[in-house]
PDB file of N, CA and C in Angstrom:
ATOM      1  N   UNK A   1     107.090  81.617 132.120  1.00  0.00           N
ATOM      2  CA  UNK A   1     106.773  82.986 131.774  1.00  0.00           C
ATOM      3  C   UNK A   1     107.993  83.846 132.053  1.00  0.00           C
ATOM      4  N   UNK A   2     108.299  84.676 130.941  1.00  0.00           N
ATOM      5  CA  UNK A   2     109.380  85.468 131.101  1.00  0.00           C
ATOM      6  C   UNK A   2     108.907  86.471 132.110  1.00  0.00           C
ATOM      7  N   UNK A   3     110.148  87.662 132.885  1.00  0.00           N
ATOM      8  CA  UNK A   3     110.360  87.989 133.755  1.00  0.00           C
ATOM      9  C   UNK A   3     110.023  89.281 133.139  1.00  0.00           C
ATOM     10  N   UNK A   4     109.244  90.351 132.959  1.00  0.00           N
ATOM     11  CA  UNK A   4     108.565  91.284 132.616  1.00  0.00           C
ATOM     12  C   UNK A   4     109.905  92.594 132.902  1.00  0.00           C
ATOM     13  N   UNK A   5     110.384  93.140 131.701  1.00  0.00           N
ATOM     14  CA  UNK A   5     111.054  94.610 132.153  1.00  0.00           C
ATOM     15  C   UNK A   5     111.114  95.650 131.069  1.00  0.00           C
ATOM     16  N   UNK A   6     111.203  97.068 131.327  1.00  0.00           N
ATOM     17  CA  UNK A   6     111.263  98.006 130.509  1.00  0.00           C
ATOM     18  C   UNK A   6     111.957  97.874 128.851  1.00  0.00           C
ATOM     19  N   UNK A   7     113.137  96.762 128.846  1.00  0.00           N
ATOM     20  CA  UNK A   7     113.068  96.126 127.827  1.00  0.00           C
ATOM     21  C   UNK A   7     112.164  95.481 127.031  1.00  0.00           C
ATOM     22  N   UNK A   8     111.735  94.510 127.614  1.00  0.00           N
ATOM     23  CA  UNK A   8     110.904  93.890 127.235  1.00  0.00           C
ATOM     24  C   UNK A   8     109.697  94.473 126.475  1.00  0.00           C
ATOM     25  N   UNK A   9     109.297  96.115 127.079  1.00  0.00           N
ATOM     26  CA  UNK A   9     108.198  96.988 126.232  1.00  0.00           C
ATOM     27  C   UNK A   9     108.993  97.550 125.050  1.00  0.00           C
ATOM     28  N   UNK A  10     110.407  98.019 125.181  1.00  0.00           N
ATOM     29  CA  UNK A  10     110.410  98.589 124.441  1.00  0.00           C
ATOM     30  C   UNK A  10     110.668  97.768 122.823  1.00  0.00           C
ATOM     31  N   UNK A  11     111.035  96.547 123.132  1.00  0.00           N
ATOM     32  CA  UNK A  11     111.067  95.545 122.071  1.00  0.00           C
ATOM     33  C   UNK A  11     110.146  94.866 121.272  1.00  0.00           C
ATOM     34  N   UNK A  12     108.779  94.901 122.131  1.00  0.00           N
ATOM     35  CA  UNK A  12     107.380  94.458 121.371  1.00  0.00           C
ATOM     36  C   UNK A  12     107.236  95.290 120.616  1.00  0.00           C
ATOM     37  N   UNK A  13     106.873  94.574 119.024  1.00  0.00           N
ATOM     38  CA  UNK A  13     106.606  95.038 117.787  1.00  0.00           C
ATOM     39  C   UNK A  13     105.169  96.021 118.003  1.00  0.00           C
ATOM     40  N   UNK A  14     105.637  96.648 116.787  1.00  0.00           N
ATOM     41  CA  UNK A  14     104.470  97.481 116.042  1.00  0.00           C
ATOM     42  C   UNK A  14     103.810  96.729 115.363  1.00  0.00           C
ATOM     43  N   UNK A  15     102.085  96.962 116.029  1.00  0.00           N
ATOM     44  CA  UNK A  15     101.301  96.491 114.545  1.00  0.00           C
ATOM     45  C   UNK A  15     100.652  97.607 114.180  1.00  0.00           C
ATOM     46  N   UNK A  16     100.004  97.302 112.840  1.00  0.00           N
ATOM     47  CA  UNK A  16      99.650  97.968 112.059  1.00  0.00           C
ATOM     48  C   UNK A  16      98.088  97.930 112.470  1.00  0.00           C
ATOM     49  N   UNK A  17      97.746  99.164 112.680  1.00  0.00           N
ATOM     50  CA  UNK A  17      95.968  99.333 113.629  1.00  0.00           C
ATOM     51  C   UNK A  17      94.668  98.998 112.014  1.00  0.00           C
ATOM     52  N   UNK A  18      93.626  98.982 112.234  1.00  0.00           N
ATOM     53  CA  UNK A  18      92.549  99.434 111.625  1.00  0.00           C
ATOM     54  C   UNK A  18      92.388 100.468 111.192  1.00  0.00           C
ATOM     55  N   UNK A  19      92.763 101.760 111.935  1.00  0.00           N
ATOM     56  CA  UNK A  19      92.617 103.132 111.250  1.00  0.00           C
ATOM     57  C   UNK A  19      93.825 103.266 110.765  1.00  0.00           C
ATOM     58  N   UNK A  20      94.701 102.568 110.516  1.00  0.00           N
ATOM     59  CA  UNK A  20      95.885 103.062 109.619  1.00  0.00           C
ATOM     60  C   UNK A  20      96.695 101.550 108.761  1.00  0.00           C
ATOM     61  N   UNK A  21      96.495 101.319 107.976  1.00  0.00           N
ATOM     62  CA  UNK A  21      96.282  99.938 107.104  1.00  0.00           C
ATOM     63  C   UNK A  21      97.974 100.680 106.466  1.00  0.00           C
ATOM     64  N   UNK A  22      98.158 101.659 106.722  1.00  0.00           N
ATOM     65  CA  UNK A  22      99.821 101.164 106.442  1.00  0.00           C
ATOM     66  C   UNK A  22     101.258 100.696 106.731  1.00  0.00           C
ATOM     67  N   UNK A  23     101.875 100.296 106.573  1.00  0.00           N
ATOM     68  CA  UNK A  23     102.806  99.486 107.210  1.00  0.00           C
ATOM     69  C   UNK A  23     103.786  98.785 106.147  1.00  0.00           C
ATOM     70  N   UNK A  24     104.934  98.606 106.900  1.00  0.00           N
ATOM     71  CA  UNK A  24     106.362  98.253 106.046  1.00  0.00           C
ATOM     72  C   UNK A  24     106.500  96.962 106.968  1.00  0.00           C
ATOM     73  N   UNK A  25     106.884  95.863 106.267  1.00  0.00           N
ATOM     74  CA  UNK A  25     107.001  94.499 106.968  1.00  0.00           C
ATOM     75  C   UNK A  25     108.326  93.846 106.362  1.00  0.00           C
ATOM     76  N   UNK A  26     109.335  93.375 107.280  1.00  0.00           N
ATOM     77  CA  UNK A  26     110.422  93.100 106.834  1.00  0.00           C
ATOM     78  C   UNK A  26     110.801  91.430 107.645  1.00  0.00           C
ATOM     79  N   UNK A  27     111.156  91.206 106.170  1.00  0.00           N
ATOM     80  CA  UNK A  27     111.637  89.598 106.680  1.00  0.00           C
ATOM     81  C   UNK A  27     112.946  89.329 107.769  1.00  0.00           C
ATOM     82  N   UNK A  28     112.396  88.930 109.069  1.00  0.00           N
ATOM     83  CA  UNK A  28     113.476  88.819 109.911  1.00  0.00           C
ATOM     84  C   UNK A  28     113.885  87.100 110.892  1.00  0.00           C
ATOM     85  N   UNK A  29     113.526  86.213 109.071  1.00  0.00           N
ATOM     86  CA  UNK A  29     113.664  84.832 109.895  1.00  0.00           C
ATOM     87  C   UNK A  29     115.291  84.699 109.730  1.00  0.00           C
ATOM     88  N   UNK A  30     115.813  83.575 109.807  1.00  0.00           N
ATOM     89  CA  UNK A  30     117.093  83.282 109.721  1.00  0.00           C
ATOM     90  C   UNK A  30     117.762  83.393 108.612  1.00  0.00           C
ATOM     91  N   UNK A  31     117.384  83.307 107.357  1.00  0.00           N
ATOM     92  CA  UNK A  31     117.855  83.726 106.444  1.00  0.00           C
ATOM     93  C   UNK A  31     117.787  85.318 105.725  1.00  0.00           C
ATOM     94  N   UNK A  32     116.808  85.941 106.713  1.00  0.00           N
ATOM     95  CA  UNK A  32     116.422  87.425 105.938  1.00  0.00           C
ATOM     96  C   UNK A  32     117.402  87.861 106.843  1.00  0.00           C
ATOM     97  N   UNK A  33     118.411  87.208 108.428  1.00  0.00           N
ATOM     98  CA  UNK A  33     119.151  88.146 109.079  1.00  0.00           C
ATOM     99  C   UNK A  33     120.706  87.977 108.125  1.00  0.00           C
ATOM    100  N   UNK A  34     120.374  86.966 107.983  1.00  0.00           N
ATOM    101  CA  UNK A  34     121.878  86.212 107.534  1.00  0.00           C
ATOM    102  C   UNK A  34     121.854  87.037 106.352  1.00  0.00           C
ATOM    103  N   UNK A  35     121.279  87.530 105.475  1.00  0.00           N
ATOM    104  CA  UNK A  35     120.781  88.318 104.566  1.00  0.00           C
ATOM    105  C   UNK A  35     121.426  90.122 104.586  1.00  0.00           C
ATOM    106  N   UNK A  36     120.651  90.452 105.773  1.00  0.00           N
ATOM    107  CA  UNK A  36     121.307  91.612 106.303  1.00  0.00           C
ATOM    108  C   UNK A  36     119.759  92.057 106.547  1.00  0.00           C
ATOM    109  N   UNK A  37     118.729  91.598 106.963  1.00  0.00           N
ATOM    110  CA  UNK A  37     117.587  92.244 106.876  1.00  0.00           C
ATOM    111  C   UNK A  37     118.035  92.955 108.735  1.00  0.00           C
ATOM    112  N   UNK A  38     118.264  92.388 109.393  1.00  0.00           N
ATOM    113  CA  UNK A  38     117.894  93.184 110.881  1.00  0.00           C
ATOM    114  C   UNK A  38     118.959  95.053 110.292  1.00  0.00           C
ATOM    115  N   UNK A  39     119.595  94.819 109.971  1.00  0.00           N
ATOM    116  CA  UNK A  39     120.339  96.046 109.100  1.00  0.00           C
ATOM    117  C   UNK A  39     119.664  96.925 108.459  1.00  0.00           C
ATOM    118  N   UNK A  40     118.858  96.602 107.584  1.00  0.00           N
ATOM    119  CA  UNK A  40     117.089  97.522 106.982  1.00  0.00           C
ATOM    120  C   UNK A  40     116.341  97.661 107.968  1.00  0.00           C
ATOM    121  N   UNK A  41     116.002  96.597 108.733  1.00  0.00           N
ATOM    122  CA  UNK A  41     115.200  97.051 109.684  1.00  0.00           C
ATOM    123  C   UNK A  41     115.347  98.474 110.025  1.00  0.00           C
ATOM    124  N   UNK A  42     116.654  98.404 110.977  1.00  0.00           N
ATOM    125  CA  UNK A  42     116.997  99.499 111.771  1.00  0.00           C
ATOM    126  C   UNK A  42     117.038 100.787 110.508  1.00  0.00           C
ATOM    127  N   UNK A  43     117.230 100.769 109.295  1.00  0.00           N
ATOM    128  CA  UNK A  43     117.503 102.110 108.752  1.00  0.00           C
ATOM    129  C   UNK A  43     116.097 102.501 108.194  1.00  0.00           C
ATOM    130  N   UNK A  44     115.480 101.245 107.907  1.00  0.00           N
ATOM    131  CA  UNK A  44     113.897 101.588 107.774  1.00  0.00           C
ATOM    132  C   UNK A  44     113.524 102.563 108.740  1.00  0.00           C
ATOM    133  N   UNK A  45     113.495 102.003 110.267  1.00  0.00           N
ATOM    134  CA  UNK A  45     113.163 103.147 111.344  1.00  0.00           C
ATOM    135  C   UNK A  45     113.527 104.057 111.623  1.00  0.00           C
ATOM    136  N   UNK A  46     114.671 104.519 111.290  1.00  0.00           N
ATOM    137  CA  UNK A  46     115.475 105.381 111.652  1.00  0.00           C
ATOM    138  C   UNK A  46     115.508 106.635 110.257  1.00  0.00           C
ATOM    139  N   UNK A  47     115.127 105.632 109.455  1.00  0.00           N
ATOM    140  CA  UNK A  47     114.828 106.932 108.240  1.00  0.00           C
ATOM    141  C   UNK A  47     113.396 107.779 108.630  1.00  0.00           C
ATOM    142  N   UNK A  48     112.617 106.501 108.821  1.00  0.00           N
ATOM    143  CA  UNK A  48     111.439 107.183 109.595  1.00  0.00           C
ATOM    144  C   UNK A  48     111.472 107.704 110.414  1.00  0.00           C
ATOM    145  N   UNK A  49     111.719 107.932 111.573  1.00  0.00           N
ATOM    146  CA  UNK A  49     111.911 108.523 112.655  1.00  0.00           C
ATOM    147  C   UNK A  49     112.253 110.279 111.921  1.00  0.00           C
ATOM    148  N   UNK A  50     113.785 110.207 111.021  1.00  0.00           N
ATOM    149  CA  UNK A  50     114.121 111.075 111.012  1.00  0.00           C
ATOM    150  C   UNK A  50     113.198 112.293 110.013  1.00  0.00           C
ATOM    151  N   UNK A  51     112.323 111.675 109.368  1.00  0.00           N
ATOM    152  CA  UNK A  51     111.466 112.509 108.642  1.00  0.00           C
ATOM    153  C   UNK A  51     110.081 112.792 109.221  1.00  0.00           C
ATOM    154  N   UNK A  52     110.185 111.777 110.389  1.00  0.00           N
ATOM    155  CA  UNK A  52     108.762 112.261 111.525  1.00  0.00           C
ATOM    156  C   UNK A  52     107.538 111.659 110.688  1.00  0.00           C
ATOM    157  N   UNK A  53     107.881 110.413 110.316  1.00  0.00           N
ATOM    158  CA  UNK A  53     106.645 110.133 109.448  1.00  0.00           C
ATOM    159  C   UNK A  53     106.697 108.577 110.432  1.00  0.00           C
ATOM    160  N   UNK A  54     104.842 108.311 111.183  1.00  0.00           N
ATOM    161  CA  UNK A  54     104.533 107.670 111.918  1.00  0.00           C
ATOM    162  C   UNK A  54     104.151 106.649 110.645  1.00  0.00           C
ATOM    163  N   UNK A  55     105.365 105.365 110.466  1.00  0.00           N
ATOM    164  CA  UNK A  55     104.385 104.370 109.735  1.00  0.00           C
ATOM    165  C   UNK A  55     104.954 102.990 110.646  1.00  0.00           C
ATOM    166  N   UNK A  56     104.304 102.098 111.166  1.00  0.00           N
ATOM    167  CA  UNK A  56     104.917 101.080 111.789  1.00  0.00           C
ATOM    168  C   UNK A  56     105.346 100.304 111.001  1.00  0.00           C
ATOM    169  N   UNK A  57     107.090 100.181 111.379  1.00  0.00           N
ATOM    170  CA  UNK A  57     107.992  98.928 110.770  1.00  0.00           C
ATOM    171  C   UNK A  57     107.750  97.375 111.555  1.00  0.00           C
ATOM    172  N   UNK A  58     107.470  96.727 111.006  1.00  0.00           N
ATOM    173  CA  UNK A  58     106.876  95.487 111.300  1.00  0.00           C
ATOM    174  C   UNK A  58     107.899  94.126 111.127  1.00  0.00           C
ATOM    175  N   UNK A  59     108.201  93.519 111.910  1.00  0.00           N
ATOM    176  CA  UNK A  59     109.166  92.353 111.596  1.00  0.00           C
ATOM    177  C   UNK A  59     107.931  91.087 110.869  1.00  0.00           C
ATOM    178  N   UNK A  60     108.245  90.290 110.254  1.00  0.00           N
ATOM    179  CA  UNK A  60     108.035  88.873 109.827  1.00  0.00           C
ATOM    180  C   UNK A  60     108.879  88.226 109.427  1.00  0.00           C
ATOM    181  N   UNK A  61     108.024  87.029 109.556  1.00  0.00           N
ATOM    182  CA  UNK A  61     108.825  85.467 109.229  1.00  0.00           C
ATOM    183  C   UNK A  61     109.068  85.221 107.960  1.00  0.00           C
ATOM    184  N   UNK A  62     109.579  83.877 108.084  1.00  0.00           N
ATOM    185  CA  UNK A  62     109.884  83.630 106.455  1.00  0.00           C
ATOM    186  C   UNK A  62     108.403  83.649 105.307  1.00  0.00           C
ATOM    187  N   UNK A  63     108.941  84.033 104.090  1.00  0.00           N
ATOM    188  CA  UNK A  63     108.286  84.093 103.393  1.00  0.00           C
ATOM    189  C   UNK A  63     108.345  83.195 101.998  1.00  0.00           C
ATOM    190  N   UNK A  64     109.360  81.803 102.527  1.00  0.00           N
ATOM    191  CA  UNK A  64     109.527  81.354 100.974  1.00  0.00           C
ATOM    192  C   UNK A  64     110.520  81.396 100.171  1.00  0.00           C
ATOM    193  N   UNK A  65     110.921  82.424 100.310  1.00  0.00           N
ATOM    194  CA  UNK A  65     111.919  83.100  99.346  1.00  0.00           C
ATOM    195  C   UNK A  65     113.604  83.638  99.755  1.00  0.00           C
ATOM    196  N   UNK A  66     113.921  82.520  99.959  1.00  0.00           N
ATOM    197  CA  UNK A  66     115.264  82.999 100.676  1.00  0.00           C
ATOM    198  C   UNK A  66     116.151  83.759  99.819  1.00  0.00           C
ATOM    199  N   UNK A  67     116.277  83.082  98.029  1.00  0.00           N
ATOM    200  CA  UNK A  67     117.069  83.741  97.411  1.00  0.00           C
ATOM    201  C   UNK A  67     116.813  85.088  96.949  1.00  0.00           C
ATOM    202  N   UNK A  68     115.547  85.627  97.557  1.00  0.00           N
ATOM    203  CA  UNK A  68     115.375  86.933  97.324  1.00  0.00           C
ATOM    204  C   UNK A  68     115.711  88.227  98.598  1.00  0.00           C
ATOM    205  N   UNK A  69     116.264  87.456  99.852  1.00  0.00           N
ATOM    206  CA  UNK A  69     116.454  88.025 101.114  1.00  0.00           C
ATOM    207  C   UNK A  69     117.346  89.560 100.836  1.00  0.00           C
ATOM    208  N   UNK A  70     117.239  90.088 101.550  1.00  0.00           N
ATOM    209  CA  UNK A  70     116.359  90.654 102.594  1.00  0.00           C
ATOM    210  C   UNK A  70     114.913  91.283 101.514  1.00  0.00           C
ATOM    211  N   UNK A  71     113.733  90.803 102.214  1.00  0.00           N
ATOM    212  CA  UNK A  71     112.593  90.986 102.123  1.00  0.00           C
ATOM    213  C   UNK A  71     111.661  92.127 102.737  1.00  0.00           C
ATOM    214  N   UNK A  72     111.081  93.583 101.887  1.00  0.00           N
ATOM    215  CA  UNK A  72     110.318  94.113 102.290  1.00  0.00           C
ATOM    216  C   UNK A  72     109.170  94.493 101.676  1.00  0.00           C
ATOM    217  N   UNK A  73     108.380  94.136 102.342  1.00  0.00           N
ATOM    218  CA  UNK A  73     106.757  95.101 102.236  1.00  0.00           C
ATOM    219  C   UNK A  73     106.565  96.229 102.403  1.00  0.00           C
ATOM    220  N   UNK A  74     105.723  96.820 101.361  1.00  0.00           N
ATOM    221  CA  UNK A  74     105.168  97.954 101.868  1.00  0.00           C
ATOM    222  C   UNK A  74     103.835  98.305 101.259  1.00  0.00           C
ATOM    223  N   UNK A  75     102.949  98.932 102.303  1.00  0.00           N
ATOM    224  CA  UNK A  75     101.526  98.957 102.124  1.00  0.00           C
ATOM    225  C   UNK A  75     101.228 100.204 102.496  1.00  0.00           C
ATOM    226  N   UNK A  76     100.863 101.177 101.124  1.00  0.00           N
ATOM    227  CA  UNK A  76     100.715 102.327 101.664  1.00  0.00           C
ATOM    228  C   UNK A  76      99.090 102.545 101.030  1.00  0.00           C
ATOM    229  N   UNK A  77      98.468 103.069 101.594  1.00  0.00           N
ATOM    230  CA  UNK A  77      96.701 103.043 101.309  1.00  0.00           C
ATOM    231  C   UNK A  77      96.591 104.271  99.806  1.00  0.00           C
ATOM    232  N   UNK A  78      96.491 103.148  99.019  1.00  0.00           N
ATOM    233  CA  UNK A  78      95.988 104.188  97.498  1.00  0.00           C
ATOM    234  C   UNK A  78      97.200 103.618  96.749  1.00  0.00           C
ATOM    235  N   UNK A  79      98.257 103.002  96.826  1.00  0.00           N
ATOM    236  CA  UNK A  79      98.826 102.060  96.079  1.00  0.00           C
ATOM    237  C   UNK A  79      99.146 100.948  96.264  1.00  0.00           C
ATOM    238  N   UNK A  80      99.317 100.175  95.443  1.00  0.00           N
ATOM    239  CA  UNK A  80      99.513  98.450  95.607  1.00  0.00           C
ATOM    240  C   UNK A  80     100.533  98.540  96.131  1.00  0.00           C
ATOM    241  N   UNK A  81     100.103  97.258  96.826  1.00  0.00           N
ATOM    242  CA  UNK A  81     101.208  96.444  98.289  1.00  0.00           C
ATOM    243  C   UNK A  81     102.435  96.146  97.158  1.00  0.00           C
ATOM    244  N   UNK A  82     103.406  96.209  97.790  1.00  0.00           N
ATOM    245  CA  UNK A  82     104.645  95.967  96.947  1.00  0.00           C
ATOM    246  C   UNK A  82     105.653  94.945  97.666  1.00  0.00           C
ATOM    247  N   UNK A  83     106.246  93.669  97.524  1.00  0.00           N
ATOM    248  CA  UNK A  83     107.317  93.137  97.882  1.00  0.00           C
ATOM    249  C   UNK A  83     108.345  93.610  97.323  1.00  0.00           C
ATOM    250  N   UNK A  84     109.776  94.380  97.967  1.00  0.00           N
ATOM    251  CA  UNK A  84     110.832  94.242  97.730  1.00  0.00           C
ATOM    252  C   UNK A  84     112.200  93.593  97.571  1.00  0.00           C
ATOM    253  N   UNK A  85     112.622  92.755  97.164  1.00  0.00           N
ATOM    254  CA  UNK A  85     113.701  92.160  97.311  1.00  0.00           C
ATOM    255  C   UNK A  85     115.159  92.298  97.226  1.00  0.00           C
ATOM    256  N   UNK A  86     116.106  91.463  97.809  1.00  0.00           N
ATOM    257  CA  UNK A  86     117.049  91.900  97.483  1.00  0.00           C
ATOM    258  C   UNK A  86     117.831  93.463  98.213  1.00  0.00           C
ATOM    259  N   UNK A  87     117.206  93.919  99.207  1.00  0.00           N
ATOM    260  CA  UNK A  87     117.158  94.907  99.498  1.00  0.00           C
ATOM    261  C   UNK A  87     118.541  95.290 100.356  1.00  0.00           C
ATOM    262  N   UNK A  88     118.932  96.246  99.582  1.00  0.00           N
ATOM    263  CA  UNK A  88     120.649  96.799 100.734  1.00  0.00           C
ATOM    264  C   UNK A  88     120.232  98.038 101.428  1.00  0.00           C
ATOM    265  N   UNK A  89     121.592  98.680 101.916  1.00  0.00           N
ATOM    266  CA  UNK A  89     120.970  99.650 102.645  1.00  0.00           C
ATOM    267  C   UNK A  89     120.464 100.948 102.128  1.00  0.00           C
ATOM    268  N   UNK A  90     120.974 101.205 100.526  1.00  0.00           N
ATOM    269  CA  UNK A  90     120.879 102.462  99.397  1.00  0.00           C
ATOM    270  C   UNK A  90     119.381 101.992  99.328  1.00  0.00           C
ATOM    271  N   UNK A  91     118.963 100.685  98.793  1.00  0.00           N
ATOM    272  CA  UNK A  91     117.802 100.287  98.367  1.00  0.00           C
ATOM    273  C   UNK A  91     116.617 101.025  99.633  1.00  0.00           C
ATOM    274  N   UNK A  92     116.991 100.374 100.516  1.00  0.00           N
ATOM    275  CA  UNK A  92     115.680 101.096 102.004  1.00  0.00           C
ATOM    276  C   UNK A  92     115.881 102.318 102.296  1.00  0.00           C
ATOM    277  N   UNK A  93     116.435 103.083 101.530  1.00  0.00           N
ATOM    278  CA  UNK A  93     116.814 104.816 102.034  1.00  0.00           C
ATOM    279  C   UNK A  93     115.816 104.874 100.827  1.00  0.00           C
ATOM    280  N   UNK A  94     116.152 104.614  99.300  1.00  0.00           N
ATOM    281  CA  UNK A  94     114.761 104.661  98.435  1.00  0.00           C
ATOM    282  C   UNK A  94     113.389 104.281  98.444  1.00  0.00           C
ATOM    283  N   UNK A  95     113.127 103.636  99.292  1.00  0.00           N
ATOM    284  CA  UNK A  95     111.855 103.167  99.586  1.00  0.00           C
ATOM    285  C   UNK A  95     111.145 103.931 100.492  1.00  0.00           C
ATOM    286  N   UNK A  96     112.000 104.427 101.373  1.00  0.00           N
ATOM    287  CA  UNK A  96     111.203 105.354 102.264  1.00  0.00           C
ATOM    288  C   UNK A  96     111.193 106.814 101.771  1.00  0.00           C
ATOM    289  N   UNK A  97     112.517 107.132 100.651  1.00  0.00           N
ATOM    290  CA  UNK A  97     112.181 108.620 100.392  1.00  0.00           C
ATOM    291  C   UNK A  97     111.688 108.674  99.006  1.00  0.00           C
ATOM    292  N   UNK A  98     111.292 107.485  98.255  1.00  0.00           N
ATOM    293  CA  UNK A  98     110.658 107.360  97.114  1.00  0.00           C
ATOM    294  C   UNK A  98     108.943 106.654  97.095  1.00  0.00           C
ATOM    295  N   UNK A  99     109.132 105.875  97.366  1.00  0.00           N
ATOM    296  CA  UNK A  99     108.354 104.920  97.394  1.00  0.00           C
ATOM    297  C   UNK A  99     107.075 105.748  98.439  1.00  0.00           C
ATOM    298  N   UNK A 100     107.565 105.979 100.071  1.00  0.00           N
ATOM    299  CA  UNK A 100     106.754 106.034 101.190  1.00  0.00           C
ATOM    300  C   UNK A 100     106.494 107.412 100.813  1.00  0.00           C
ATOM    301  N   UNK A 101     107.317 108.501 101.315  1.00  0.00           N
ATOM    302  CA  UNK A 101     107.201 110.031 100.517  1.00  0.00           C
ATOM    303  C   UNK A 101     106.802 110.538  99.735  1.00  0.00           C
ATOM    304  N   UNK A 102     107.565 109.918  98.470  1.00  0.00           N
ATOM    305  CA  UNK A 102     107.066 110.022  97.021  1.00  0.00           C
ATOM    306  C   UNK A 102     105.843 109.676  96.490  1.00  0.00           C
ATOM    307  N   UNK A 103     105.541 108.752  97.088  1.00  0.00           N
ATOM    308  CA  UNK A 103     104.222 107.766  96.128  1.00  0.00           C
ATOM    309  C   UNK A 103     104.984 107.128  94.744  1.00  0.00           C
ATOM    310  N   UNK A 104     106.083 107.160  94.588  1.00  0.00           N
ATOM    311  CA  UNK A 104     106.823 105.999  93.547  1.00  0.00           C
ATOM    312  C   UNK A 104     106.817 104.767  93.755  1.00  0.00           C
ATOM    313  N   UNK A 105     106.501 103.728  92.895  1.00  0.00           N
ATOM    314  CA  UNK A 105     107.187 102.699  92.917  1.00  0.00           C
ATOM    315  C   UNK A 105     108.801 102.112  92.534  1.00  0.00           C
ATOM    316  N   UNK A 106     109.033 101.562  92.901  1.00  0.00           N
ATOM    317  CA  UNK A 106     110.615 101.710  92.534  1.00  0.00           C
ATOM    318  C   UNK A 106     110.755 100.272  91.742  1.00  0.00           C
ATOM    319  N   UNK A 107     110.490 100.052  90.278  1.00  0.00           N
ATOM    320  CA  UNK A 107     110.570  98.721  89.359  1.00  0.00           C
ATOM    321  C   UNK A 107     111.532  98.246  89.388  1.00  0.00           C
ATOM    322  N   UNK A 108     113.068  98.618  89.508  1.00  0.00           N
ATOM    323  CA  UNK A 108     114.075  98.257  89.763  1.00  0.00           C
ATOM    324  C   UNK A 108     114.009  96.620  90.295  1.00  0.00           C
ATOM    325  N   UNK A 109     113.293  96.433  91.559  1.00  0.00           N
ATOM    326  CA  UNK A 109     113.529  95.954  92.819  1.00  0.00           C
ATOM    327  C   UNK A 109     112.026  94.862  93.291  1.00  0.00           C
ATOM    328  N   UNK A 110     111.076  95.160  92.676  1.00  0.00           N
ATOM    329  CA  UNK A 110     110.203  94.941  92.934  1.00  0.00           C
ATOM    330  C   UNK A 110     110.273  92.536  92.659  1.00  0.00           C
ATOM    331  N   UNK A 111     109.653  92.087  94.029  1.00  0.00           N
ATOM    332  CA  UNK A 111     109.481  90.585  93.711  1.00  0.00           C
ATOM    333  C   UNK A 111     108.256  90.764  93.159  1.00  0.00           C
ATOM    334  N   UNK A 112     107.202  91.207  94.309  1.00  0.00           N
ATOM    335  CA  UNK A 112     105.900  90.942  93.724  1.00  0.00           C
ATOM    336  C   UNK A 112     105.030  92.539  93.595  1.00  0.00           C
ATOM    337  N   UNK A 113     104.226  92.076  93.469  1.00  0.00           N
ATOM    338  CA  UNK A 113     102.923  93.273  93.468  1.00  0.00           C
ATOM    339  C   UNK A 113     102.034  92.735  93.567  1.00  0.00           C
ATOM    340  N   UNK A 114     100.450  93.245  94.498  1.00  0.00           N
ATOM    341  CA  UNK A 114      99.529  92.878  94.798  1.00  0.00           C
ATOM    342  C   UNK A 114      98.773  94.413  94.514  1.00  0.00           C
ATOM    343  N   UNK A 115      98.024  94.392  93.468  1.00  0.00           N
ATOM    344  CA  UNK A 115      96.825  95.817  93.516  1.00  0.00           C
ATOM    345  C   UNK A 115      95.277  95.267  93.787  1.00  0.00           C
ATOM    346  N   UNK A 116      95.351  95.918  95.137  1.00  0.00           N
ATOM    347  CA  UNK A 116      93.755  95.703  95.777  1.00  0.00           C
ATOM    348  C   UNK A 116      93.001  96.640  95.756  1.00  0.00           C
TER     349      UNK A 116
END
C-alpha cells in the first residue's frame, strides 16, 4: 500500500457523478501520451478552469485506436457523445470553446458519434 500524501489527493481523477452525466475523457495509455494526449489533457483543464466552467476532465485507457491518438470524448447532456481524434492543441481549444460552450459539433475531427 502506497504511502498516503497531499499529492496523492490532488492527483486522483475526476469522475463524472449521476447528477451531472457530463464529462470529457481523454486517452492517456501509452500511445495516446506518446501521441501528445497528457498535453490536451492539461489544456483541456486549463481552458476549463479559465472560463469557470465545472466539467470533469477524465483520463482513460486505450481505446483501440492508436492511429487515431490523441483521443477525446465528450459528453455533453442534449447532444451526442462525440469521439475526437487526432487531436492537437488548436483542436482542444475548439472543443471546449465550440463544441462545450457552443453546443457545436466540430465534423472536421470527429472518429465516432454515438446519439443516445
Amino acid at each position: 500500500m502506497n504511502k498516503l500524501s497531499l499529492q496523492s489527493f490532488k492527483n486522483k481523477p475526476a469522475k463524472a457523478s449521476k447528477t451531472n452525466p457530463n464529462f470529457i475523457k481523454v486517452g492517456l495509455s501509452t500511445c495516446g501520451i506518446a501521441a501528445g494526449a497528457d498535453t490536451v489533457f492539461d489544456i483541456l483543464k486549463n481552458e476549463l478552469a479559465k472560463k469557470e466552467f465545472d466539467l470533469p476532465v477524465l483520463r482513460s485507457g486505450c481505446a483501440g485506436m492508436c492511429y487515431a491518438e490523441p483521443l477525446v470524448e465528450v459528453n455533453i447532456e442534449g447532444m451526442p457523445r462525440v469521439l475526437y481524434g487526432k487531436v492537437t492543441e488548436e483542436i482542444a481549444l475548439k472543443i471546449v470553446r465550440k463544441h462545450i460552450l457552443g453546443k457545436q459539433i466540430l465534423n472536421d475531427y470527429i472518429f465516432s458519434i454515438k446519439d443516445e
